[in-house]
PDB file of N, CA and C in Angstrom:
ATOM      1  N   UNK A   1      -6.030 -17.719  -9.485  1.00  0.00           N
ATOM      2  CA  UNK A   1      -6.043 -16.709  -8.443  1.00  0.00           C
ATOM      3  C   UNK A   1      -5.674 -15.357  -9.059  1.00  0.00           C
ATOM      4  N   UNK A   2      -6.347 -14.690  -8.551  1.00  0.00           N
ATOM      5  CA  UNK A   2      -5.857 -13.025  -9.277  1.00  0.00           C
ATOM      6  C   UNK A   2      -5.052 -12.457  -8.728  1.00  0.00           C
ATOM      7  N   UNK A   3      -4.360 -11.435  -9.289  1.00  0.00           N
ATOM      8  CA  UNK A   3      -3.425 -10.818  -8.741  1.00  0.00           C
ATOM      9  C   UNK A   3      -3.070  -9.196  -8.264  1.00  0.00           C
ATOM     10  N   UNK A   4      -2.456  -8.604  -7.436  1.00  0.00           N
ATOM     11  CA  UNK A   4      -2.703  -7.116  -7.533  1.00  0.00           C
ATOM     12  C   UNK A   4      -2.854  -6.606  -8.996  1.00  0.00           C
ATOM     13  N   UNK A   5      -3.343  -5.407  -9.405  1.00  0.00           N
ATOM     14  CA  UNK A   5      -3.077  -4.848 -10.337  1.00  0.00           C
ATOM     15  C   UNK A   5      -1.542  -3.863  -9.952  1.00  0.00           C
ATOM     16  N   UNK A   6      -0.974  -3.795  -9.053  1.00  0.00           N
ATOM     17  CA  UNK A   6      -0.034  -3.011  -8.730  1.00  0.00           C
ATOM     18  C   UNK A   6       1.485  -3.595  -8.935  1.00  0.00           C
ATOM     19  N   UNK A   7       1.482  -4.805  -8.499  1.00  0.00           N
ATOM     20  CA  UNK A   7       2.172  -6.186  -8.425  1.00  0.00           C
ATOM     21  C   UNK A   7       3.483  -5.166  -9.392  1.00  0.00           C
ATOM     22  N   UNK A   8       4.040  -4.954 -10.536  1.00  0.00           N
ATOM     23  CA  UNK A   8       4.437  -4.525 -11.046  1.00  0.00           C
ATOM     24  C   UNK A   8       5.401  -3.391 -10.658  1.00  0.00           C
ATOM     25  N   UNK A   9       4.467  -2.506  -9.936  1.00  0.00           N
ATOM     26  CA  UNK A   9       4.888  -1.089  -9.314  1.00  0.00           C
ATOM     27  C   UNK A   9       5.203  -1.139  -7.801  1.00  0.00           C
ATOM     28  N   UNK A  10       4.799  -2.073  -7.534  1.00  0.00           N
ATOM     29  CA  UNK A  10       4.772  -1.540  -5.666  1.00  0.00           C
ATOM     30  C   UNK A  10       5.951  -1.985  -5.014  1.00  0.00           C
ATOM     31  N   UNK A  11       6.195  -0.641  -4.582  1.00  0.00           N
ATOM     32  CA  UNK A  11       7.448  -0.684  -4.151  1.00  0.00           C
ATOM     33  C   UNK A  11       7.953  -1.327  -2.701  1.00  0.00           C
ATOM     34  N   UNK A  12       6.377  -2.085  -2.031  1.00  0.00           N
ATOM     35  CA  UNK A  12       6.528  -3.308  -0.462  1.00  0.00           C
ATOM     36  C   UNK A  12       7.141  -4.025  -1.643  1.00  0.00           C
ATOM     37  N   UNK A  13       6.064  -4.757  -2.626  1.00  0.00           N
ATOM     38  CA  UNK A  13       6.710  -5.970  -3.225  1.00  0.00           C
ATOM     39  C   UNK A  13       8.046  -6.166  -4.227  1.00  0.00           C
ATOM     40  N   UNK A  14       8.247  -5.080  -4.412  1.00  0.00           N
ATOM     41  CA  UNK A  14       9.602  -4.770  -5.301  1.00  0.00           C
ATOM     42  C   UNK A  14      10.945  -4.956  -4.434  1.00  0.00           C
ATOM     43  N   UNK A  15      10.731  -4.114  -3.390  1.00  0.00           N
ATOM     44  CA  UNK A  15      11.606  -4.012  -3.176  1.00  0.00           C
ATOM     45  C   UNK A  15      11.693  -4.836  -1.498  1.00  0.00           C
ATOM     46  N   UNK A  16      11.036  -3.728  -0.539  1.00  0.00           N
ATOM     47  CA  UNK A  16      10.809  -4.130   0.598  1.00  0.00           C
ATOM     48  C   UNK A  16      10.341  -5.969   0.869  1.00  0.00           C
ATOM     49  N   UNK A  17       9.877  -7.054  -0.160  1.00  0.00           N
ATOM     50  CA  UNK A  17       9.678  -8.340   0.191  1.00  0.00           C
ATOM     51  C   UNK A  17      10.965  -8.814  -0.221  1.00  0.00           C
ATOM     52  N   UNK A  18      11.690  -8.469  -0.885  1.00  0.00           N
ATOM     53  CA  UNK A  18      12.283  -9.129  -1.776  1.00  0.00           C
ATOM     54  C   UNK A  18      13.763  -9.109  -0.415  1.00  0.00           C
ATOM     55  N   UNK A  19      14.038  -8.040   0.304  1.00  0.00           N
ATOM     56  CA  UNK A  19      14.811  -7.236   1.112  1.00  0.00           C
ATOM     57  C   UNK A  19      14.692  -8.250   2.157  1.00  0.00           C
ATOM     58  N   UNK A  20      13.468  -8.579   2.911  1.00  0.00           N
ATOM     59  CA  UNK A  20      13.040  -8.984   4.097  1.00  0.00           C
ATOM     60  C   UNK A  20      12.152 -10.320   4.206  1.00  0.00           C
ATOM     61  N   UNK A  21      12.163 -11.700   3.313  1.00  0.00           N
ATOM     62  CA  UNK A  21      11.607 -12.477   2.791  1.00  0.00           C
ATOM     63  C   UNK A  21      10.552 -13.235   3.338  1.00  0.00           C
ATOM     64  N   UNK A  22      11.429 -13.770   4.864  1.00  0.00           N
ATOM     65  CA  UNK A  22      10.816 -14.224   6.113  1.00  0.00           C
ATOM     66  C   UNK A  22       9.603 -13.344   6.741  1.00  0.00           C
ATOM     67  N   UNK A  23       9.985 -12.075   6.658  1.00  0.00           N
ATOM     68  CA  UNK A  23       9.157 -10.966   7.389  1.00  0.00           C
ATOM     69  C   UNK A  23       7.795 -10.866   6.821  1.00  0.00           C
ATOM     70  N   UNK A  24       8.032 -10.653   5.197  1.00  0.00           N
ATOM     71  CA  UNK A  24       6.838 -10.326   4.361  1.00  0.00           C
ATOM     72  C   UNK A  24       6.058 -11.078   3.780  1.00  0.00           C
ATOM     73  N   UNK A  25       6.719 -12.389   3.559  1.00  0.00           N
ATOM     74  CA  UNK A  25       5.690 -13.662   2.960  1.00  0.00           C
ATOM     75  C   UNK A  25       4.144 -14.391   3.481  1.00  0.00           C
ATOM     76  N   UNK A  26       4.583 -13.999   4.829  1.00  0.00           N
ATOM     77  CA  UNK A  26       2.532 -13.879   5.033  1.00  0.00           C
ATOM     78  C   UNK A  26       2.508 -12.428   4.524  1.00  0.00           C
ATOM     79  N   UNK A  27       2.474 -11.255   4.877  1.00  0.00           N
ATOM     80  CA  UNK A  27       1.909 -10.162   3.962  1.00  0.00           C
ATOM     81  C   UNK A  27       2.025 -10.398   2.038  1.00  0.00           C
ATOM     82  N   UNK A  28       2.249 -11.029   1.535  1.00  0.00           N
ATOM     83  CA  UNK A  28       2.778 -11.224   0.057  1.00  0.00           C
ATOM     84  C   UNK A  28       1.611 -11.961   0.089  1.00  0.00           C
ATOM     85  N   UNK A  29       1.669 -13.369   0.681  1.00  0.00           N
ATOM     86  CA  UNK A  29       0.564 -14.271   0.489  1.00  0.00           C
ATOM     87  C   UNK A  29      -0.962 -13.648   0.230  1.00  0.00           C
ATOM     88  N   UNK A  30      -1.611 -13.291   1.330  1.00  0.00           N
ATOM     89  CA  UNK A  30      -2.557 -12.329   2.119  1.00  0.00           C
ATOM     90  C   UNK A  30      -3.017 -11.008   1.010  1.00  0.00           C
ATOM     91  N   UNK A  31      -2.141 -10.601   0.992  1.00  0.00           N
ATOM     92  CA  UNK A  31      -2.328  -9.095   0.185  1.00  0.00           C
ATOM     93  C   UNK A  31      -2.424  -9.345  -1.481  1.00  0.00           C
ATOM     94  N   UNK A  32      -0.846  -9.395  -1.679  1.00  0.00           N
ATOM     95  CA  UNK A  32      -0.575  -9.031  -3.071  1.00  0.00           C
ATOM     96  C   UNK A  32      -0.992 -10.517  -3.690  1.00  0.00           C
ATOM     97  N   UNK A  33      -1.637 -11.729  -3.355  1.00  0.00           N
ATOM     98  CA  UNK A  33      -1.690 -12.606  -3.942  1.00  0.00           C
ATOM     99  C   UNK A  33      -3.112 -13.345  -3.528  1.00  0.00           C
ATOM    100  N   UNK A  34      -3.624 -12.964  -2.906  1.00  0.00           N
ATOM    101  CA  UNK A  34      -4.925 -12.905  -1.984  1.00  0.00           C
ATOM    102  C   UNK A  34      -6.162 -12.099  -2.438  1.00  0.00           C
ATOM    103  N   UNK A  35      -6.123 -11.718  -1.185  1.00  0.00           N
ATOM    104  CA  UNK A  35      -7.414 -10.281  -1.083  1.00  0.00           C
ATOM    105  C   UNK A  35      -6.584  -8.880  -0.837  1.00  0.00           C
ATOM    106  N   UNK A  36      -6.406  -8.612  -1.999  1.00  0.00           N
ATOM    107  CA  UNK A  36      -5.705  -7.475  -2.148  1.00  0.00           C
ATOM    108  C   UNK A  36      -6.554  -6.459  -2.184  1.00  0.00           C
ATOM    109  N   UNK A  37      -7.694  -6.084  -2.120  1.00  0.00           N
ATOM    110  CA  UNK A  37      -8.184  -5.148  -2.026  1.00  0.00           C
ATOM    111  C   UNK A  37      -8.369  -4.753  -0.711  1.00  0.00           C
ATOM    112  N   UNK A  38      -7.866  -5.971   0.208  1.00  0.00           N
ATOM    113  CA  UNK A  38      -7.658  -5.168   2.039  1.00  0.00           C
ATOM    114  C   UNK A  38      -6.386  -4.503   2.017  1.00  0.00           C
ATOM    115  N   UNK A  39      -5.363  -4.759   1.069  1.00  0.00           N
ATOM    116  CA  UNK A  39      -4.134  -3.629   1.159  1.00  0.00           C
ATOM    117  C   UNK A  39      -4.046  -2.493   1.310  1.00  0.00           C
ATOM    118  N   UNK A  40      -3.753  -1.455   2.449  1.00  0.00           N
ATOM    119  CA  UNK A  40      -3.723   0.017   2.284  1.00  0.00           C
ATOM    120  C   UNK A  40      -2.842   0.060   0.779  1.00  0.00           C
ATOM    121  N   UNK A  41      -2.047  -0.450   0.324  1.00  0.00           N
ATOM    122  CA  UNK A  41      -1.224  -0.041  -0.670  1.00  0.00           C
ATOM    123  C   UNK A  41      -2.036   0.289  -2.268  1.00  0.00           C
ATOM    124  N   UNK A  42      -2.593  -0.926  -1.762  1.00  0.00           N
ATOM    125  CA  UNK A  42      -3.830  -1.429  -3.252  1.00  0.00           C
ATOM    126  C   UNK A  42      -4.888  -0.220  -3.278  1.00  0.00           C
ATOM    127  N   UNK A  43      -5.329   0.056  -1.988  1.00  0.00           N
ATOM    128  CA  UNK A  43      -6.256   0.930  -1.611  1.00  0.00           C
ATOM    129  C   UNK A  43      -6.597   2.565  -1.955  1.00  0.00           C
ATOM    130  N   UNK A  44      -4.965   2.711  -1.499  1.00  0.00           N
ATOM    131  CA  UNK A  44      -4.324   4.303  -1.675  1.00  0.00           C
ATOM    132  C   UNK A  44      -4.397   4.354  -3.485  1.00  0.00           C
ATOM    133  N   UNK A  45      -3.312   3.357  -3.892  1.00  0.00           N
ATOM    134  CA  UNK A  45      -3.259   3.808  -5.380  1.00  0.00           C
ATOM    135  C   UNK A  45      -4.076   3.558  -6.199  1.00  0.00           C
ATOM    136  N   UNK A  46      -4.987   2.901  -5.848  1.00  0.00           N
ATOM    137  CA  UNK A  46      -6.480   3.135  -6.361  1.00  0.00           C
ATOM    138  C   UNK A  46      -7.229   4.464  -6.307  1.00  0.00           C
ATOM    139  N   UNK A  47      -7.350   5.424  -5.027  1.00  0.00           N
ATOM    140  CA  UNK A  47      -7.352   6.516  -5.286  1.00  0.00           C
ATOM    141  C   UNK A  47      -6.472   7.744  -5.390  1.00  0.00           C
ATOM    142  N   UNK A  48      -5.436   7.050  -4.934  1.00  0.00           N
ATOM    143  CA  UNK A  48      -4.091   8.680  -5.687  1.00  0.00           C
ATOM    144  C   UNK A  48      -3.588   8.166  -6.330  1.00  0.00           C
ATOM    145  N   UNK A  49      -2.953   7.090  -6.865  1.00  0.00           N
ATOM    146  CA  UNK A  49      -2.227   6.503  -7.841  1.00  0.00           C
ATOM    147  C   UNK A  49      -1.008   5.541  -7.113  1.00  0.00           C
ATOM    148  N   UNK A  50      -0.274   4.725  -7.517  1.00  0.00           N
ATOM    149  CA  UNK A  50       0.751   3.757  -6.887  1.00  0.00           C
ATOM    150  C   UNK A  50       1.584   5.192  -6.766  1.00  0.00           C
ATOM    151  N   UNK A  51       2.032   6.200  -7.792  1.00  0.00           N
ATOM    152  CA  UNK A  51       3.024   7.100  -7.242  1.00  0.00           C
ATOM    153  C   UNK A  51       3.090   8.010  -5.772  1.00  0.00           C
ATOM    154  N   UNK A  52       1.646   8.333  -5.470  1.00  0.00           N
ATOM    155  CA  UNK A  52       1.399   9.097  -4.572  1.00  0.00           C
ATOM    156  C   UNK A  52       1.773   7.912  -2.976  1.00  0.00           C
ATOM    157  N   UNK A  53       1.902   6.633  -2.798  1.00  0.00           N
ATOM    158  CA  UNK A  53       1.807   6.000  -1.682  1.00  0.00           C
ATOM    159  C   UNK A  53       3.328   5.921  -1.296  1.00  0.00           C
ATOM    160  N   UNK A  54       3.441   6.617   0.041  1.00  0.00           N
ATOM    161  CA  UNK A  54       5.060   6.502   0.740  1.00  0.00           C
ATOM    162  C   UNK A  54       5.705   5.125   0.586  1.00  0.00           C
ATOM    163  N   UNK A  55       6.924   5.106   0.504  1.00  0.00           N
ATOM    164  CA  UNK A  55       7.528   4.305   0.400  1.00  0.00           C
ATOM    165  C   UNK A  55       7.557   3.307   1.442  1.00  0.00           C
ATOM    166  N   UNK A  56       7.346   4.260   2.710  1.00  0.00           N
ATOM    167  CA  UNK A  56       7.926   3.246   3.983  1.00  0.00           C
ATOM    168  C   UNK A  56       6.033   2.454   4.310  1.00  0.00           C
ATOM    169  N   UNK A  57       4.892   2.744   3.838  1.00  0.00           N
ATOM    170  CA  UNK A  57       3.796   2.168   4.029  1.00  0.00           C
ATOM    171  C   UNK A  57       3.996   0.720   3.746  1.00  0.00           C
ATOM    172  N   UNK A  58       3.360  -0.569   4.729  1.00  0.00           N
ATOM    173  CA  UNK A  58       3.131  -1.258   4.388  1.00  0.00           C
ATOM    174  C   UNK A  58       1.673  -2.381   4.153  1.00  0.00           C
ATOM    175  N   UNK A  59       1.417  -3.221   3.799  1.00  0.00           N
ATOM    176  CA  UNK A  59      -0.142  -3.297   3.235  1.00  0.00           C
ATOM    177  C   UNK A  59      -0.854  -3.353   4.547  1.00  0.00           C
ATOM    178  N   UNK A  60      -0.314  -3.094   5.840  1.00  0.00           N
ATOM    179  CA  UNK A  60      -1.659  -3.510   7.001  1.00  0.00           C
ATOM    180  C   UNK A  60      -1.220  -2.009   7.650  1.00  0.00           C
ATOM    181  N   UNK A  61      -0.708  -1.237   6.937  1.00  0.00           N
ATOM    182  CA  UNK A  61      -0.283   0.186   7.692  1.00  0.00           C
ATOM    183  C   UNK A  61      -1.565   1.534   7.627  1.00  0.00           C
ATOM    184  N   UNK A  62      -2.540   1.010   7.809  1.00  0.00           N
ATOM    185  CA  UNK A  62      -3.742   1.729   7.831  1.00  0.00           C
ATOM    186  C   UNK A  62      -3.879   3.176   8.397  1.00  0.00           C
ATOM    187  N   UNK A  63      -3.658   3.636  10.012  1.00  0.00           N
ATOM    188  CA  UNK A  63      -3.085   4.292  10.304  1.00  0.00           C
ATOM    189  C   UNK A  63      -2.427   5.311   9.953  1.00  0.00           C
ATOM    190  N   UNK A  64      -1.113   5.010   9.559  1.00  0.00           N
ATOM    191  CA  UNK A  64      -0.114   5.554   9.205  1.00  0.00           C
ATOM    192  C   UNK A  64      -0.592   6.456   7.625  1.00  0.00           C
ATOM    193  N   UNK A  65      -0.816   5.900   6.839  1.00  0.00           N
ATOM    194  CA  UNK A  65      -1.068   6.226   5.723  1.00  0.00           C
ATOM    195  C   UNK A  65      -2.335   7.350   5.618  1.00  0.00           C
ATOM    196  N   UNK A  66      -2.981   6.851   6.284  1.00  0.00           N
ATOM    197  CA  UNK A  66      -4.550   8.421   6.785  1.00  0.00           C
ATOM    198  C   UNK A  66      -3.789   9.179   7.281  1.00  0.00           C
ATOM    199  N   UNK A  67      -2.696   8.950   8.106  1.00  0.00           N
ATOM    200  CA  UNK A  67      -2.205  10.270   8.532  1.00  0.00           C
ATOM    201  C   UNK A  67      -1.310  11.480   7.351  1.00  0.00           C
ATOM    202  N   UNK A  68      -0.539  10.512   6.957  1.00  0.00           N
ATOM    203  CA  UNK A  68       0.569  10.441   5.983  1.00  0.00           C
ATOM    204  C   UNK A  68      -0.632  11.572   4.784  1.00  0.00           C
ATOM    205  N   UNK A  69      -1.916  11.030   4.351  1.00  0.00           N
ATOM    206  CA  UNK A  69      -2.745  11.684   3.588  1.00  0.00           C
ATOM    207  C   UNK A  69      -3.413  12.823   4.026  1.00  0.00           C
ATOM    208  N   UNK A  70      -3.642  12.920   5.178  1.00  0.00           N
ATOM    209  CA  UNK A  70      -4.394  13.712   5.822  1.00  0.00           C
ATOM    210  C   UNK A  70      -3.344  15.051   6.154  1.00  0.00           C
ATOM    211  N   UNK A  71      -2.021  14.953   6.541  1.00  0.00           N
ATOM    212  CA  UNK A  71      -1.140  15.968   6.782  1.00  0.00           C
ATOM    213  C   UNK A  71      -0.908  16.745   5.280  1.00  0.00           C
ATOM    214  N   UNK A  72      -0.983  16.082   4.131  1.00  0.00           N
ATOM    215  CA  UNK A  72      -0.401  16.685   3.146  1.00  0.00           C
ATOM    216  C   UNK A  72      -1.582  17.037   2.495  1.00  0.00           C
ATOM    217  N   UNK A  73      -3.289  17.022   2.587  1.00  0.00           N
ATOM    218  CA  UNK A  73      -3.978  17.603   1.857  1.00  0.00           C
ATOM    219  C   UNK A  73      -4.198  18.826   1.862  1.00  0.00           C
ATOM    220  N   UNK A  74      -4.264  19.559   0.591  1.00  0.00           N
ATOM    221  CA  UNK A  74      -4.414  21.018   0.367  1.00  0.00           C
ATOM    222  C   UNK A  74      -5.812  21.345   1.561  1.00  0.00           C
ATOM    223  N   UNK A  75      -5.500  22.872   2.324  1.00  0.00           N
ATOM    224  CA  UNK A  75      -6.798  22.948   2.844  1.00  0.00           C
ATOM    225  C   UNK A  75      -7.869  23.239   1.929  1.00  0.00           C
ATOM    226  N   UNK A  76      -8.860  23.026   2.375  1.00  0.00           N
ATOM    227  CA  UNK A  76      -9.998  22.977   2.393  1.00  0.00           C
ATOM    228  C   UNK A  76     -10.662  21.972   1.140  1.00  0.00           C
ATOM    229  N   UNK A  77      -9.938  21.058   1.009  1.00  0.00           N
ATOM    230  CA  UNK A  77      -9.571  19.498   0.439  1.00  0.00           C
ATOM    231  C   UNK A  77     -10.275  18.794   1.674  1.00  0.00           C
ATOM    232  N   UNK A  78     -10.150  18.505   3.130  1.00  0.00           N
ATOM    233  CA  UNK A  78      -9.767  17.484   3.866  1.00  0.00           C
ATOM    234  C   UNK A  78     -11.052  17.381   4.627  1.00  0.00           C
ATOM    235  N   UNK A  79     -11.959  16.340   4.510  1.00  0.00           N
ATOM    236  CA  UNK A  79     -12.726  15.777   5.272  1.00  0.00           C
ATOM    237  C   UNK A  79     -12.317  15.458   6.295  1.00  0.00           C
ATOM    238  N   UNK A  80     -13.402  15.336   7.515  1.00  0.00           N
ATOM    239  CA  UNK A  80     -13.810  15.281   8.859  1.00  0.00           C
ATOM    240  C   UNK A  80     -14.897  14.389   9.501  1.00  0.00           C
TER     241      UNK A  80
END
């Protein structure tokens, strides 16, 4: 089975699974050990990098994270 390429860096699985075990182990399963390429986490730092993705995002936080990207792009950067 393959694994994130992020697995290493990401700071859900670093820190936040490790914190909350019960909570995150279907997301761990699913995501980071799965089909990780449905992860917003996997997703984002694929195109901004693992540094650029908030801390508090988590891999089904879709939403949140377009916003999170969308508030902080330089104008006339930001698609519509």
């Amino acid at each position: 089975m393959r694994r994130c390429d992020f697995n290493t860096e990401c700071f859900y699985l670093n820190v936040k699974a490790v914190a909350m075990p019960f909570t995150t182990g279907h997301a761990k399963t699913k995501y980071c050990n799965g089909d990780f390429t449905t992860c917003t986490i996997y997703r984002a730092a694929k195109t901004h990098g693992i540094d650029k993705v908030p801390r508090y995002v988590s891999p089904d936080d879709k939403y949140v994270l377009h916003r999170r990207i969308v508030e902080n792009a330089p104008l006339g950067k930001m698609c519509l």
